[in-house]
PDB file of N, CA and C in Angstrom:
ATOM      1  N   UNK A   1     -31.009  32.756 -51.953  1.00  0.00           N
ATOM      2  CA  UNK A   1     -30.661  31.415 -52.373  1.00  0.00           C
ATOM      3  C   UNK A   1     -29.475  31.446 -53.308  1.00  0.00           C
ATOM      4  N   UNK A   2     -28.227  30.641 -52.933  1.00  0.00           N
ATOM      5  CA  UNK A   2     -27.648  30.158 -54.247  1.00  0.00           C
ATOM      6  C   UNK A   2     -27.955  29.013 -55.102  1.00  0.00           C
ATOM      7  N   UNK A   3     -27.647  29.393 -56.415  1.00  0.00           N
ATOM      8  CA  UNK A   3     -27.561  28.487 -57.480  1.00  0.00           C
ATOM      9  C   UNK A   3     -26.333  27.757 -57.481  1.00  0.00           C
ATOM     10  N   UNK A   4     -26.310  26.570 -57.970  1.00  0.00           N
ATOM     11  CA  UNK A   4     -24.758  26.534 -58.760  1.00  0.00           C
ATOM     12  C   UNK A   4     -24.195  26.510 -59.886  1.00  0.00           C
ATOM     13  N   UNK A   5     -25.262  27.423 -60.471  1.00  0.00           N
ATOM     14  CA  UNK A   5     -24.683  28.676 -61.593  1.00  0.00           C
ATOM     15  C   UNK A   5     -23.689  30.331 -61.025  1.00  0.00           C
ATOM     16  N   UNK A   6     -24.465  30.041 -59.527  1.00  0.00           N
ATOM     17  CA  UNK A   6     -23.690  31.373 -58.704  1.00  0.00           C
ATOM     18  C   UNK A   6     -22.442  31.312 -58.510  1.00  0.00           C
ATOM     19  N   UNK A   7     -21.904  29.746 -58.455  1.00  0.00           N
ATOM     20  CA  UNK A   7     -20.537  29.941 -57.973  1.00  0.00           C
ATOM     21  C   UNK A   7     -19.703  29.309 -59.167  1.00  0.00           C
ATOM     22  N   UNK A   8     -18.850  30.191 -59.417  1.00  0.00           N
ATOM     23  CA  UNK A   8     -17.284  29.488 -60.317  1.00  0.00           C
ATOM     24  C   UNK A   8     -16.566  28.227 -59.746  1.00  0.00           C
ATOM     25  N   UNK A   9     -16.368  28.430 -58.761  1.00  0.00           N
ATOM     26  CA  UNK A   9     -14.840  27.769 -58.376  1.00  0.00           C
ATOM     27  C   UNK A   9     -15.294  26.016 -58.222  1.00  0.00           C
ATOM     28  N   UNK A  10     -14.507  25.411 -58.441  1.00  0.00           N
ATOM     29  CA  UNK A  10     -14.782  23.676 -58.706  1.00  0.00           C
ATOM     30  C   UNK A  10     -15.047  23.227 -57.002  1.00  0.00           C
ATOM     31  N   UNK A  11     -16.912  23.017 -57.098  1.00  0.00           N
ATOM     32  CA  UNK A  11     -16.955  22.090 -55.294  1.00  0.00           C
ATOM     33  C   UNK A  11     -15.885  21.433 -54.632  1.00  0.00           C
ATOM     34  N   UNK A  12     -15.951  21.239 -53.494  1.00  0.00           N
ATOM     35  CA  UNK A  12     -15.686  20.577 -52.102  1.00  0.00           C
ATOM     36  C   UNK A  12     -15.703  19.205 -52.546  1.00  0.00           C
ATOM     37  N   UNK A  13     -17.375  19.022 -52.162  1.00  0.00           N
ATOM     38  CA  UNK A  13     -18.244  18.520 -52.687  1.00  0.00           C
ATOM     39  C   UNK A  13     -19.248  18.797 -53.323  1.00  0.00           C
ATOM     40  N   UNK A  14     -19.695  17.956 -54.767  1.00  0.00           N
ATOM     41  CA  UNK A  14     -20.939  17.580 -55.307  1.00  0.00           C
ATOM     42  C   UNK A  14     -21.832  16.577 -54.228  1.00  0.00           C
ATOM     43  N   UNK A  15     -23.188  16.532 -54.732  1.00  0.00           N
ATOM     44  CA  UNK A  15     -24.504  15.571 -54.575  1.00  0.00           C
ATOM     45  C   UNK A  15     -25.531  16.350 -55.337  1.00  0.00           C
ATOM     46  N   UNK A  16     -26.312  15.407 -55.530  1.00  0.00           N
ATOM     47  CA  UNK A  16     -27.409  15.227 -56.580  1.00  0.00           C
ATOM     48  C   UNK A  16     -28.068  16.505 -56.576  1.00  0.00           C
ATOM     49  N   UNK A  17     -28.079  16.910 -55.003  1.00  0.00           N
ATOM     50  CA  UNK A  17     -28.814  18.083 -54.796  1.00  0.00           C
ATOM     51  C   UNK A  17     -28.317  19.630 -54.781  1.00  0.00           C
ATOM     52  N   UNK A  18     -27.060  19.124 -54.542  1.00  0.00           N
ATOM     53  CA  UNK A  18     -26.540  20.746 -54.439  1.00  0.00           C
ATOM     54  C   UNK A  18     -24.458  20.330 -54.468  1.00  0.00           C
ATOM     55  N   UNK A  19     -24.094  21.518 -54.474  1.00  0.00           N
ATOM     56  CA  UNK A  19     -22.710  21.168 -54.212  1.00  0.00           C
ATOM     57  C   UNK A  19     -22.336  22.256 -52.691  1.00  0.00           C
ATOM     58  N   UNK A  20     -21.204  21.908 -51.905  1.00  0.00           N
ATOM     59  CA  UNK A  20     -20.559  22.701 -51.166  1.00  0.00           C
ATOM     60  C   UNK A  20     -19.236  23.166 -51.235  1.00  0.00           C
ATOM     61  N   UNK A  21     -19.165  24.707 -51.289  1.00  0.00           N
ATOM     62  CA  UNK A  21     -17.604  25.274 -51.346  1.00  0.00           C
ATOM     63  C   UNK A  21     -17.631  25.514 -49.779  1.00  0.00           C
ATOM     64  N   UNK A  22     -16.386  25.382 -49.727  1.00  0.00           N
ATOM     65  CA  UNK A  22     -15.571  25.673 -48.182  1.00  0.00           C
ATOM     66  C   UNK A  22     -15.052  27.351 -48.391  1.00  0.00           C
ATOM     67  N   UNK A  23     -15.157  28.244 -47.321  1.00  0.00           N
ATOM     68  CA  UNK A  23     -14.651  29.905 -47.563  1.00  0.00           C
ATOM     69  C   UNK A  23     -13.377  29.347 -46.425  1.00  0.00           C
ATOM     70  N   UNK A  24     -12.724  30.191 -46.541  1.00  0.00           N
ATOM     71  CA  UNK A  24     -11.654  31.132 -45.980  1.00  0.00           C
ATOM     72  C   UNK A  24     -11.651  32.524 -45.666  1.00  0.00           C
ATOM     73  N   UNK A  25     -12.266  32.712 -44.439  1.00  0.00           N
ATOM     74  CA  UNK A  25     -12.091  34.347 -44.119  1.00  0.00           C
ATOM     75  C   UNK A  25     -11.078  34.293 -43.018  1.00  0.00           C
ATOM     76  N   UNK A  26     -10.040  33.822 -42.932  1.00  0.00           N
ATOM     77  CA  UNK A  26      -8.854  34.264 -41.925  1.00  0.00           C
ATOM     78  C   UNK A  26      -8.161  35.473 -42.702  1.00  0.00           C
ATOM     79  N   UNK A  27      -8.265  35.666 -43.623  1.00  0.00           N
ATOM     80  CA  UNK A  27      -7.683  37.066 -44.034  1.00  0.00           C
ATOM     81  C   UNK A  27      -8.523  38.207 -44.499  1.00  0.00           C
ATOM     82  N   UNK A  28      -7.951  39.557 -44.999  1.00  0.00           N
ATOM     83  CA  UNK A  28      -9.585  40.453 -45.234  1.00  0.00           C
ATOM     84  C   UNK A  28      -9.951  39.985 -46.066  1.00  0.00           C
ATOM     85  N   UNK A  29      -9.981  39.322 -47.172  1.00  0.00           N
ATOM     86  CA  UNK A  29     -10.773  38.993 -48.266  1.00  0.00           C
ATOM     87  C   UNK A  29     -11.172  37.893 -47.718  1.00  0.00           C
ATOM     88  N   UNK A  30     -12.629  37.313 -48.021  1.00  0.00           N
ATOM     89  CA  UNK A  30     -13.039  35.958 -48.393  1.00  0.00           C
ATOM     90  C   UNK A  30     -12.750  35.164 -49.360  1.00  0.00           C
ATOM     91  N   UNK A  31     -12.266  33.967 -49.899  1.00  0.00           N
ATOM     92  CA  UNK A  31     -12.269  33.058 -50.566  1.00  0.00           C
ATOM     93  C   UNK A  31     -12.424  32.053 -50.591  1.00  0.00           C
ATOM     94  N   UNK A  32     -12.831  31.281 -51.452  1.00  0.00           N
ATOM     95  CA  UNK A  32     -13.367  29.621 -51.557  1.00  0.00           C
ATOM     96  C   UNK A  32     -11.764  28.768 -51.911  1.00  0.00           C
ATOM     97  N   UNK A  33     -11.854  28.001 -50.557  1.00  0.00           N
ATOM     98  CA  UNK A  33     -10.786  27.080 -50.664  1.00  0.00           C
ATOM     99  C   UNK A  33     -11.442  25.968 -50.745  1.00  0.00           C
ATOM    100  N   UNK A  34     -10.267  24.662 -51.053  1.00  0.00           N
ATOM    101  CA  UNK A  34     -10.539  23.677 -50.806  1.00  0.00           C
ATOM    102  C   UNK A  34      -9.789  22.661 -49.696  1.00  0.00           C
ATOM    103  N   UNK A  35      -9.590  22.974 -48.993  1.00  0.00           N
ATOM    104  CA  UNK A  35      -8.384  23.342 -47.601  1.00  0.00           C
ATOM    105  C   UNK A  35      -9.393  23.073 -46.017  1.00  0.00           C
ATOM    106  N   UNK A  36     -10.031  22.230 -45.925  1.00  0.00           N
ATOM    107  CA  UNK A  36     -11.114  22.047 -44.543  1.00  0.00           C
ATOM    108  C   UNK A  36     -10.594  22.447 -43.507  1.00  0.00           C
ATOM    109  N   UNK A  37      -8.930  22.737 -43.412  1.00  0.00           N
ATOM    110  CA  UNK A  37      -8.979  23.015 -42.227  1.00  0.00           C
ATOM    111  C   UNK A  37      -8.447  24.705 -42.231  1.00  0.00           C
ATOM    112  N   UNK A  38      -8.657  25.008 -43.561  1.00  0.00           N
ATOM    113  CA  UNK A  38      -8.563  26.829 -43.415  1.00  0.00           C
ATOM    114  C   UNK A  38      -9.685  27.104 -43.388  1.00  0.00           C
ATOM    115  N   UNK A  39     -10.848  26.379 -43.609  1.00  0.00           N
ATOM    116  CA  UNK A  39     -12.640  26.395 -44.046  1.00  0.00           C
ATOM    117  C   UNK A  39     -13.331  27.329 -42.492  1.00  0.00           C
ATOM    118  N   UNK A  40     -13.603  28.497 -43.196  1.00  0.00           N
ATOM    119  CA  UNK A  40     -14.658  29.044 -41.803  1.00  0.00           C
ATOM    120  C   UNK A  40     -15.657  29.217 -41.939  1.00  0.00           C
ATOM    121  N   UNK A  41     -16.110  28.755 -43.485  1.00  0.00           N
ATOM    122  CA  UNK A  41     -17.643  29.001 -43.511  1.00  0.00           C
ATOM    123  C   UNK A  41     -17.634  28.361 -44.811  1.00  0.00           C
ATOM    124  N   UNK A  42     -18.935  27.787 -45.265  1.00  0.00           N
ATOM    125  CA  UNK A  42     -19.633  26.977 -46.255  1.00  0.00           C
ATOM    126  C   UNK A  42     -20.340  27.999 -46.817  1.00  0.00           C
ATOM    127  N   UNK A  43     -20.730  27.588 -48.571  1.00  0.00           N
ATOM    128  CA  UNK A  43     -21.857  27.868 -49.568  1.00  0.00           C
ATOM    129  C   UNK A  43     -22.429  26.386 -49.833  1.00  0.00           C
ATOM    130  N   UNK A  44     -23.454  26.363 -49.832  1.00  0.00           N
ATOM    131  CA  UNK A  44     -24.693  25.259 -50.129  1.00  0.00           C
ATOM    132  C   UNK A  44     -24.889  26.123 -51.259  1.00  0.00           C
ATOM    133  N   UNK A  45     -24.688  25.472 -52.802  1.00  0.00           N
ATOM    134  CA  UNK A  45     -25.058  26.063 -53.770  1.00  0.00           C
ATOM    135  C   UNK A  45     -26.271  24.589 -54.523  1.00  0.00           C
ATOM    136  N   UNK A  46     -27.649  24.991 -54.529  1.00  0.00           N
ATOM    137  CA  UNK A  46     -28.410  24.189 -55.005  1.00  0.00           C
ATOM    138  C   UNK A  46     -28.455  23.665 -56.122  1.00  0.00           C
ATOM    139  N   UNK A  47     -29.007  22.499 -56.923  1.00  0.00           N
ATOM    140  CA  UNK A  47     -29.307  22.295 -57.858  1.00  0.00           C
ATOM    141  C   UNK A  47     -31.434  22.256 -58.166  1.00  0.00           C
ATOM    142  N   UNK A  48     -31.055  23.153 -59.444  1.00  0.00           N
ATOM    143  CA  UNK A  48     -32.747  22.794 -59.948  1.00  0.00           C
ATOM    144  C   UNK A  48     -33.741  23.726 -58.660  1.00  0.00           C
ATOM    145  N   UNK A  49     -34.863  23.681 -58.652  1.00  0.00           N
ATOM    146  CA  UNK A  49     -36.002  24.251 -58.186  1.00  0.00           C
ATOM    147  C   UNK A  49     -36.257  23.279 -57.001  1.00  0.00           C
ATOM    148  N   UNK A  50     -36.083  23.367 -55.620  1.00  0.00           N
ATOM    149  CA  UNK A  50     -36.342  22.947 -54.286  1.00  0.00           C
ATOM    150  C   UNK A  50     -37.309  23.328 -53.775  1.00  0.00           C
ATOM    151  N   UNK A  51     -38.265  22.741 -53.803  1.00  0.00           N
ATOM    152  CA  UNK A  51     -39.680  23.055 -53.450  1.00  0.00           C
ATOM    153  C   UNK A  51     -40.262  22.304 -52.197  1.00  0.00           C
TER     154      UNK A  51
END
């Protein structure tokens, strides 16, 4: 599970429940853009205890 204490970089998007960063793996490193159309993969970083 992520937190969103796990991630640094400023969301995509926020909501109540969680926020989403957009990645960038077109190059060897991964990174969190904010760029949807360099975006190849998402983090769902939660808020609070989801039960």
């Amino acid at each position: 599970r992520c937190d969103v204490s796990d991630v640094i970089e400023t969301p995509f998007r926020s909501f109540t429940t969680c926020d989403v960063h957009l990645l960038d793996g077109a190059d060897h490193c991964v990174t969190v853009t904010d760029d949807p159309a360099r975006a190849t993969g998402v983090i769902v970083a939660f808020r609070g205890n989801l039960r």
